[in-house]
N, C-alpha and C. Protein backbone atom coordinates (compact mmCIF):
# COMPACT_ATOMS: atom_id res chain seq x y z
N UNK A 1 130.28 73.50 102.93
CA UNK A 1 129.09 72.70 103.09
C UNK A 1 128.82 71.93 101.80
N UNK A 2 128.05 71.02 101.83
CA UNK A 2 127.92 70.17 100.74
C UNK A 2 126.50 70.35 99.87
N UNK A 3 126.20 70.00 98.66
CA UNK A 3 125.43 70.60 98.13
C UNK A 3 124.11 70.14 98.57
N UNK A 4 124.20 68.93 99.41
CA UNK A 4 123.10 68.31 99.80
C UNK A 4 122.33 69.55 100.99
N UNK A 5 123.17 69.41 102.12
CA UNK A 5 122.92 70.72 103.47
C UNK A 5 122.64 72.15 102.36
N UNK A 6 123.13 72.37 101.87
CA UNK A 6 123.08 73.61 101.35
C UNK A 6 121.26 73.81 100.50
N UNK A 7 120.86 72.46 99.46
CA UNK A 7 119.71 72.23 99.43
C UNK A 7 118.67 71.87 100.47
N UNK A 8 119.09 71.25 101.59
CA UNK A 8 117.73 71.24 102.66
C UNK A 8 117.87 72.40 103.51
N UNK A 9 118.59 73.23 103.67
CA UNK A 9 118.74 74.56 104.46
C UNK A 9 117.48 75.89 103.07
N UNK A 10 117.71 75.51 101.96
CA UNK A 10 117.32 76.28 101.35
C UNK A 10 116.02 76.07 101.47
N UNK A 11 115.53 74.59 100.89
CA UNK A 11 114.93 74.42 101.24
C UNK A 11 113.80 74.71 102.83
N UNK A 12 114.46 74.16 103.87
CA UNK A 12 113.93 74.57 104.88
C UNK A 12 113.47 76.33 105.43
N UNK A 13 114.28 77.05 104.95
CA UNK A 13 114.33 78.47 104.65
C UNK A 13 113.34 79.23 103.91
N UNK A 14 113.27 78.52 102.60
CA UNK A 14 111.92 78.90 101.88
C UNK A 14 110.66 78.55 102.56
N UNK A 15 110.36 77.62 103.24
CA UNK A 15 109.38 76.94 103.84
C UNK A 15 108.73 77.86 105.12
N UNK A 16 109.99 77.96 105.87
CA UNK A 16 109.74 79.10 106.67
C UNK A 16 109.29 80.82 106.21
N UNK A 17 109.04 81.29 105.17
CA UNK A 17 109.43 82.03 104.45
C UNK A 17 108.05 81.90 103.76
N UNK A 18 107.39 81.31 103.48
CA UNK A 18 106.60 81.10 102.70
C UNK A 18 105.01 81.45 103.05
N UNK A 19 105.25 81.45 104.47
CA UNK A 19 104.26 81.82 105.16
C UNK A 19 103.11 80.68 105.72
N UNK A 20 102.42 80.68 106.41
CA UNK A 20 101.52 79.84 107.27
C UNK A 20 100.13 79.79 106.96
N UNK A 21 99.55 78.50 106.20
CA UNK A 21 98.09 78.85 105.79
C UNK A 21 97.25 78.95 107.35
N UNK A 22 97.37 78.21 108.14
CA UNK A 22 96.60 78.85 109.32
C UNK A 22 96.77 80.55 109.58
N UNK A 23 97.89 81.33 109.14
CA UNK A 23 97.69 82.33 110.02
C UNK A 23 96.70 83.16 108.32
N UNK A 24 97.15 82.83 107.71
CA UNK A 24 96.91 83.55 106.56
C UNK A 24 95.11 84.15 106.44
N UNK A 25 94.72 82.32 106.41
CA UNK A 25 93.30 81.93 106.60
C UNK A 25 92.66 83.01 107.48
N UNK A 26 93.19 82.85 109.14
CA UNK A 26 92.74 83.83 110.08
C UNK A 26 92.75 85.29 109.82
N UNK A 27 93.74 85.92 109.00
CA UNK A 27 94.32 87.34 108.53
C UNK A 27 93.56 87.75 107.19
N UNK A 28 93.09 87.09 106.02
CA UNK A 28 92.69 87.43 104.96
C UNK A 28 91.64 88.40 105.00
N UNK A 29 90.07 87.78 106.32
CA UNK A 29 89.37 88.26 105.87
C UNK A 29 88.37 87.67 105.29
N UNK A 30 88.51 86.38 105.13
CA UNK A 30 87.39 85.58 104.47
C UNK A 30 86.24 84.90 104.96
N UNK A 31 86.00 84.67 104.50
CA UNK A 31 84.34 83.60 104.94
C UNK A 31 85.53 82.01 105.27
N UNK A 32 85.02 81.57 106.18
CA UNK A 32 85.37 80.34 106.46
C UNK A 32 84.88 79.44 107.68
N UNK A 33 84.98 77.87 107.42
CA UNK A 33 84.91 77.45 108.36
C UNK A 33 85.59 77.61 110.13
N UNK A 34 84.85 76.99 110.87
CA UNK A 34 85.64 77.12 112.40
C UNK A 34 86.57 76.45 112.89
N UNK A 35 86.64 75.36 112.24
CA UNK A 35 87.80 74.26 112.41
C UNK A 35 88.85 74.20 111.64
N UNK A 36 90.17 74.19 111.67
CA UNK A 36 90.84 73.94 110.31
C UNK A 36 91.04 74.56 109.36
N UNK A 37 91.21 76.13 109.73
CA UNK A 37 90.71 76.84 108.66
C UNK A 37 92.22 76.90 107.98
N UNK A 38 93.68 76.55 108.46
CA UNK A 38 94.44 76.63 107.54
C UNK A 38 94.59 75.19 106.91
N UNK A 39 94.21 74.60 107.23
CA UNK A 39 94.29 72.97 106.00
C UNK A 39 92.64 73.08 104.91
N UNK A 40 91.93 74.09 105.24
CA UNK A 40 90.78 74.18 104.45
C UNK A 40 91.39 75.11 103.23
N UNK A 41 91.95 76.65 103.95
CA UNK A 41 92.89 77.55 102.96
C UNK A 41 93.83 76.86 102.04
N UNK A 42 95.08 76.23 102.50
CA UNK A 42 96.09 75.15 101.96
C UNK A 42 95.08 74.08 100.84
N UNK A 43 94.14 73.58 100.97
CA UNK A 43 93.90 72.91 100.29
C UNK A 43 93.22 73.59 98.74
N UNK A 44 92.25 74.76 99.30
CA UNK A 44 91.64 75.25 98.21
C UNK A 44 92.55 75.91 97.35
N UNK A 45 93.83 76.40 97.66
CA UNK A 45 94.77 76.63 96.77
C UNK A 45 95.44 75.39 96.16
N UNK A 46 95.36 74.26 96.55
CA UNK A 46 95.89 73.39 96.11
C UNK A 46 94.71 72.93 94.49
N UNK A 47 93.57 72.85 95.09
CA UNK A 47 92.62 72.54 93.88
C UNK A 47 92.27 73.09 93.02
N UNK A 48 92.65 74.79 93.09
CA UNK A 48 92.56 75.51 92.18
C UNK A 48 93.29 76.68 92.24
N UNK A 49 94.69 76.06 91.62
CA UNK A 49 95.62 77.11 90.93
C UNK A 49 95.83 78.45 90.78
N UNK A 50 94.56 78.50 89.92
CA UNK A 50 94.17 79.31 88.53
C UNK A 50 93.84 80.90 89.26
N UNK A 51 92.82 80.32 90.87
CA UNK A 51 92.20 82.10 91.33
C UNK A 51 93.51 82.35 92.24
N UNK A 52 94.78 81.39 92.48
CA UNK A 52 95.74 82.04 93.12
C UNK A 52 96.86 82.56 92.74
N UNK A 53 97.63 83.40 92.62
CA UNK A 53 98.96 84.48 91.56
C UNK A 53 100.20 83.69 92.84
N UNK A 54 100.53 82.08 91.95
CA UNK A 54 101.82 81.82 92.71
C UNK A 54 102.98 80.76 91.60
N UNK A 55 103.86 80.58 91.72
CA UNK A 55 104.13 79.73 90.99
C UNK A 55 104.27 78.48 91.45
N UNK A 56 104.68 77.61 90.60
CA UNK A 56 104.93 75.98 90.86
C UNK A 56 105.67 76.00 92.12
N UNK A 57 106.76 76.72 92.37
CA UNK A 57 107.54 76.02 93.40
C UNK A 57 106.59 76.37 95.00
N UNK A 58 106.37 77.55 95.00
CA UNK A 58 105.10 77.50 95.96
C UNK A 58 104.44 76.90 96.11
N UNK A 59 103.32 75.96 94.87
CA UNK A 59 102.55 75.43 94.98
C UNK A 59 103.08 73.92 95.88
N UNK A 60 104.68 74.08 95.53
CA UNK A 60 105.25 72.59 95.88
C UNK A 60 105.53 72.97 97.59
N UNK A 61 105.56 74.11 98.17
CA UNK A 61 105.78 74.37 99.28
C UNK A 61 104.54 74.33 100.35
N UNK A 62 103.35 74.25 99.30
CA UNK A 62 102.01 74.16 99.86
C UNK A 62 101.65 72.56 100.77
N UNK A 63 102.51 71.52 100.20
CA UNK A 63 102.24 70.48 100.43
C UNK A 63 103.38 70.62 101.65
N UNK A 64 104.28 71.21 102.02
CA UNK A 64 105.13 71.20 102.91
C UNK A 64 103.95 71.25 104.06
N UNK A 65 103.40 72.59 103.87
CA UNK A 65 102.60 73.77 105.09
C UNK A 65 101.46 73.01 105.25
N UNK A 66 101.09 71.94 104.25
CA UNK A 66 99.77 70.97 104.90
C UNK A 66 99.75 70.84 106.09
N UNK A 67 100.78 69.50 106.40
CA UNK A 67 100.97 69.01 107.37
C UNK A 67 101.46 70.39 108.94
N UNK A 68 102.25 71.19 108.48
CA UNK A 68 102.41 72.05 109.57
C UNK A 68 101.17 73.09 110.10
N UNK A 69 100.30 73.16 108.82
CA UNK A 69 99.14 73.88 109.30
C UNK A 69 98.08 73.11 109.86
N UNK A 70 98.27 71.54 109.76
CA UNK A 70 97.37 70.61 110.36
C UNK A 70 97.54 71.07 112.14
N UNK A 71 98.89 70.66 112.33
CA UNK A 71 99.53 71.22 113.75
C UNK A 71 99.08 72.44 113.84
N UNK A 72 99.62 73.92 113.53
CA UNK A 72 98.90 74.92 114.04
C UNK A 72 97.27 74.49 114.37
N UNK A 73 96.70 74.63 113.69
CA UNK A 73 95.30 74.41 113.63
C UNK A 73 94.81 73.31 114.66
N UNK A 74 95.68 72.40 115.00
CA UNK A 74 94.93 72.17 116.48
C UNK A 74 95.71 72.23 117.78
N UNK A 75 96.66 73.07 117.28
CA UNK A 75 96.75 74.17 118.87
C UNK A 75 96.02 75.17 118.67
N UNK A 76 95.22 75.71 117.58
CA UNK A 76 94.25 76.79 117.63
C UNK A 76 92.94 76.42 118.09
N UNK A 77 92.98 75.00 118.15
CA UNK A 77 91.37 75.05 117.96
C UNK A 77 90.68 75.53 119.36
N UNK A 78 91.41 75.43 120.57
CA UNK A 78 90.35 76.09 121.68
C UNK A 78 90.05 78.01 120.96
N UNK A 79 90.54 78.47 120.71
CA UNK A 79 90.78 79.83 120.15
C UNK A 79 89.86 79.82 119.12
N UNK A 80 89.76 79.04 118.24
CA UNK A 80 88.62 79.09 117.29
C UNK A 80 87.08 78.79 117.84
N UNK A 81 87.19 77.31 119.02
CA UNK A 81 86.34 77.46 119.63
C UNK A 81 85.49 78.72 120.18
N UNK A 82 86.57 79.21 120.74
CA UNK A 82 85.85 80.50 121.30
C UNK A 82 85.41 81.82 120.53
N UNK A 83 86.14 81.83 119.47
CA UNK A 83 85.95 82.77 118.16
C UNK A 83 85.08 82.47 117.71
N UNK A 84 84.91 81.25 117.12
CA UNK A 84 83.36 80.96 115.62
C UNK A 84 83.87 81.11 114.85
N UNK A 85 82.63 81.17 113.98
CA UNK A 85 83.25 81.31 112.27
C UNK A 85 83.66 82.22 112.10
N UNK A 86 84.86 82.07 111.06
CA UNK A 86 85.27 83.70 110.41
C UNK A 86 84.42 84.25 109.42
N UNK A 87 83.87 85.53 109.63
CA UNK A 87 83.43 85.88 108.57
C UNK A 87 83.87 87.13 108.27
N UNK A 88 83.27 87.38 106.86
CA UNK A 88 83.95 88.70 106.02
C UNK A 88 83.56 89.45 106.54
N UNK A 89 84.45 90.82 107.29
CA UNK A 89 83.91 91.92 107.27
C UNK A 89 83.17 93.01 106.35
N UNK A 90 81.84 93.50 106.39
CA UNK A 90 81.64 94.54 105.64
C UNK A 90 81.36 95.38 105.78
């Protein structure tokens, strides 16, 4: 294989791998909005670094999962509809 395939397979691999801010968002546990809650998650890690333990190349994989968590998130949205807001359990 050539080094090109061999970089977008890796690529594509890590991506998959990296995990899904829509499902994440839904799984954490957090306070959040009802709409969108993985392009709301995806983004707030994007604006601030600092409260998340990841490195650069993640952060570069974040901009991948934008756009794919845009998609999840509105095949979720009847499901959120019917859910509401997430909120923290206590």
């Amino acid at each position: 294989m050539s080094r090109k395939t061999v970089a977008v397979m890796a690529l594509f691999i890590s991506a998959l791998l990296s995990g899904c801010g829509s499902i994440n968002a839904r799984t954490e546990g957090e306070d959040s909005n009802t709409y969108y809650v993985g392009m709301h998650h995806d983004v707030d890690k994007i604006k601030n670094p600092g409260a998340y333990d990841y490195n650069y190349f993640d952060l570069a994989l974040l901009f991948i999962d934008v756009p794919l968590s845009f998609v999840a998130d509105t095949v979720y949205a009847p499901f959120d509809y019917y859910h509401g807001p997430y909120k923290k359990a206590d």
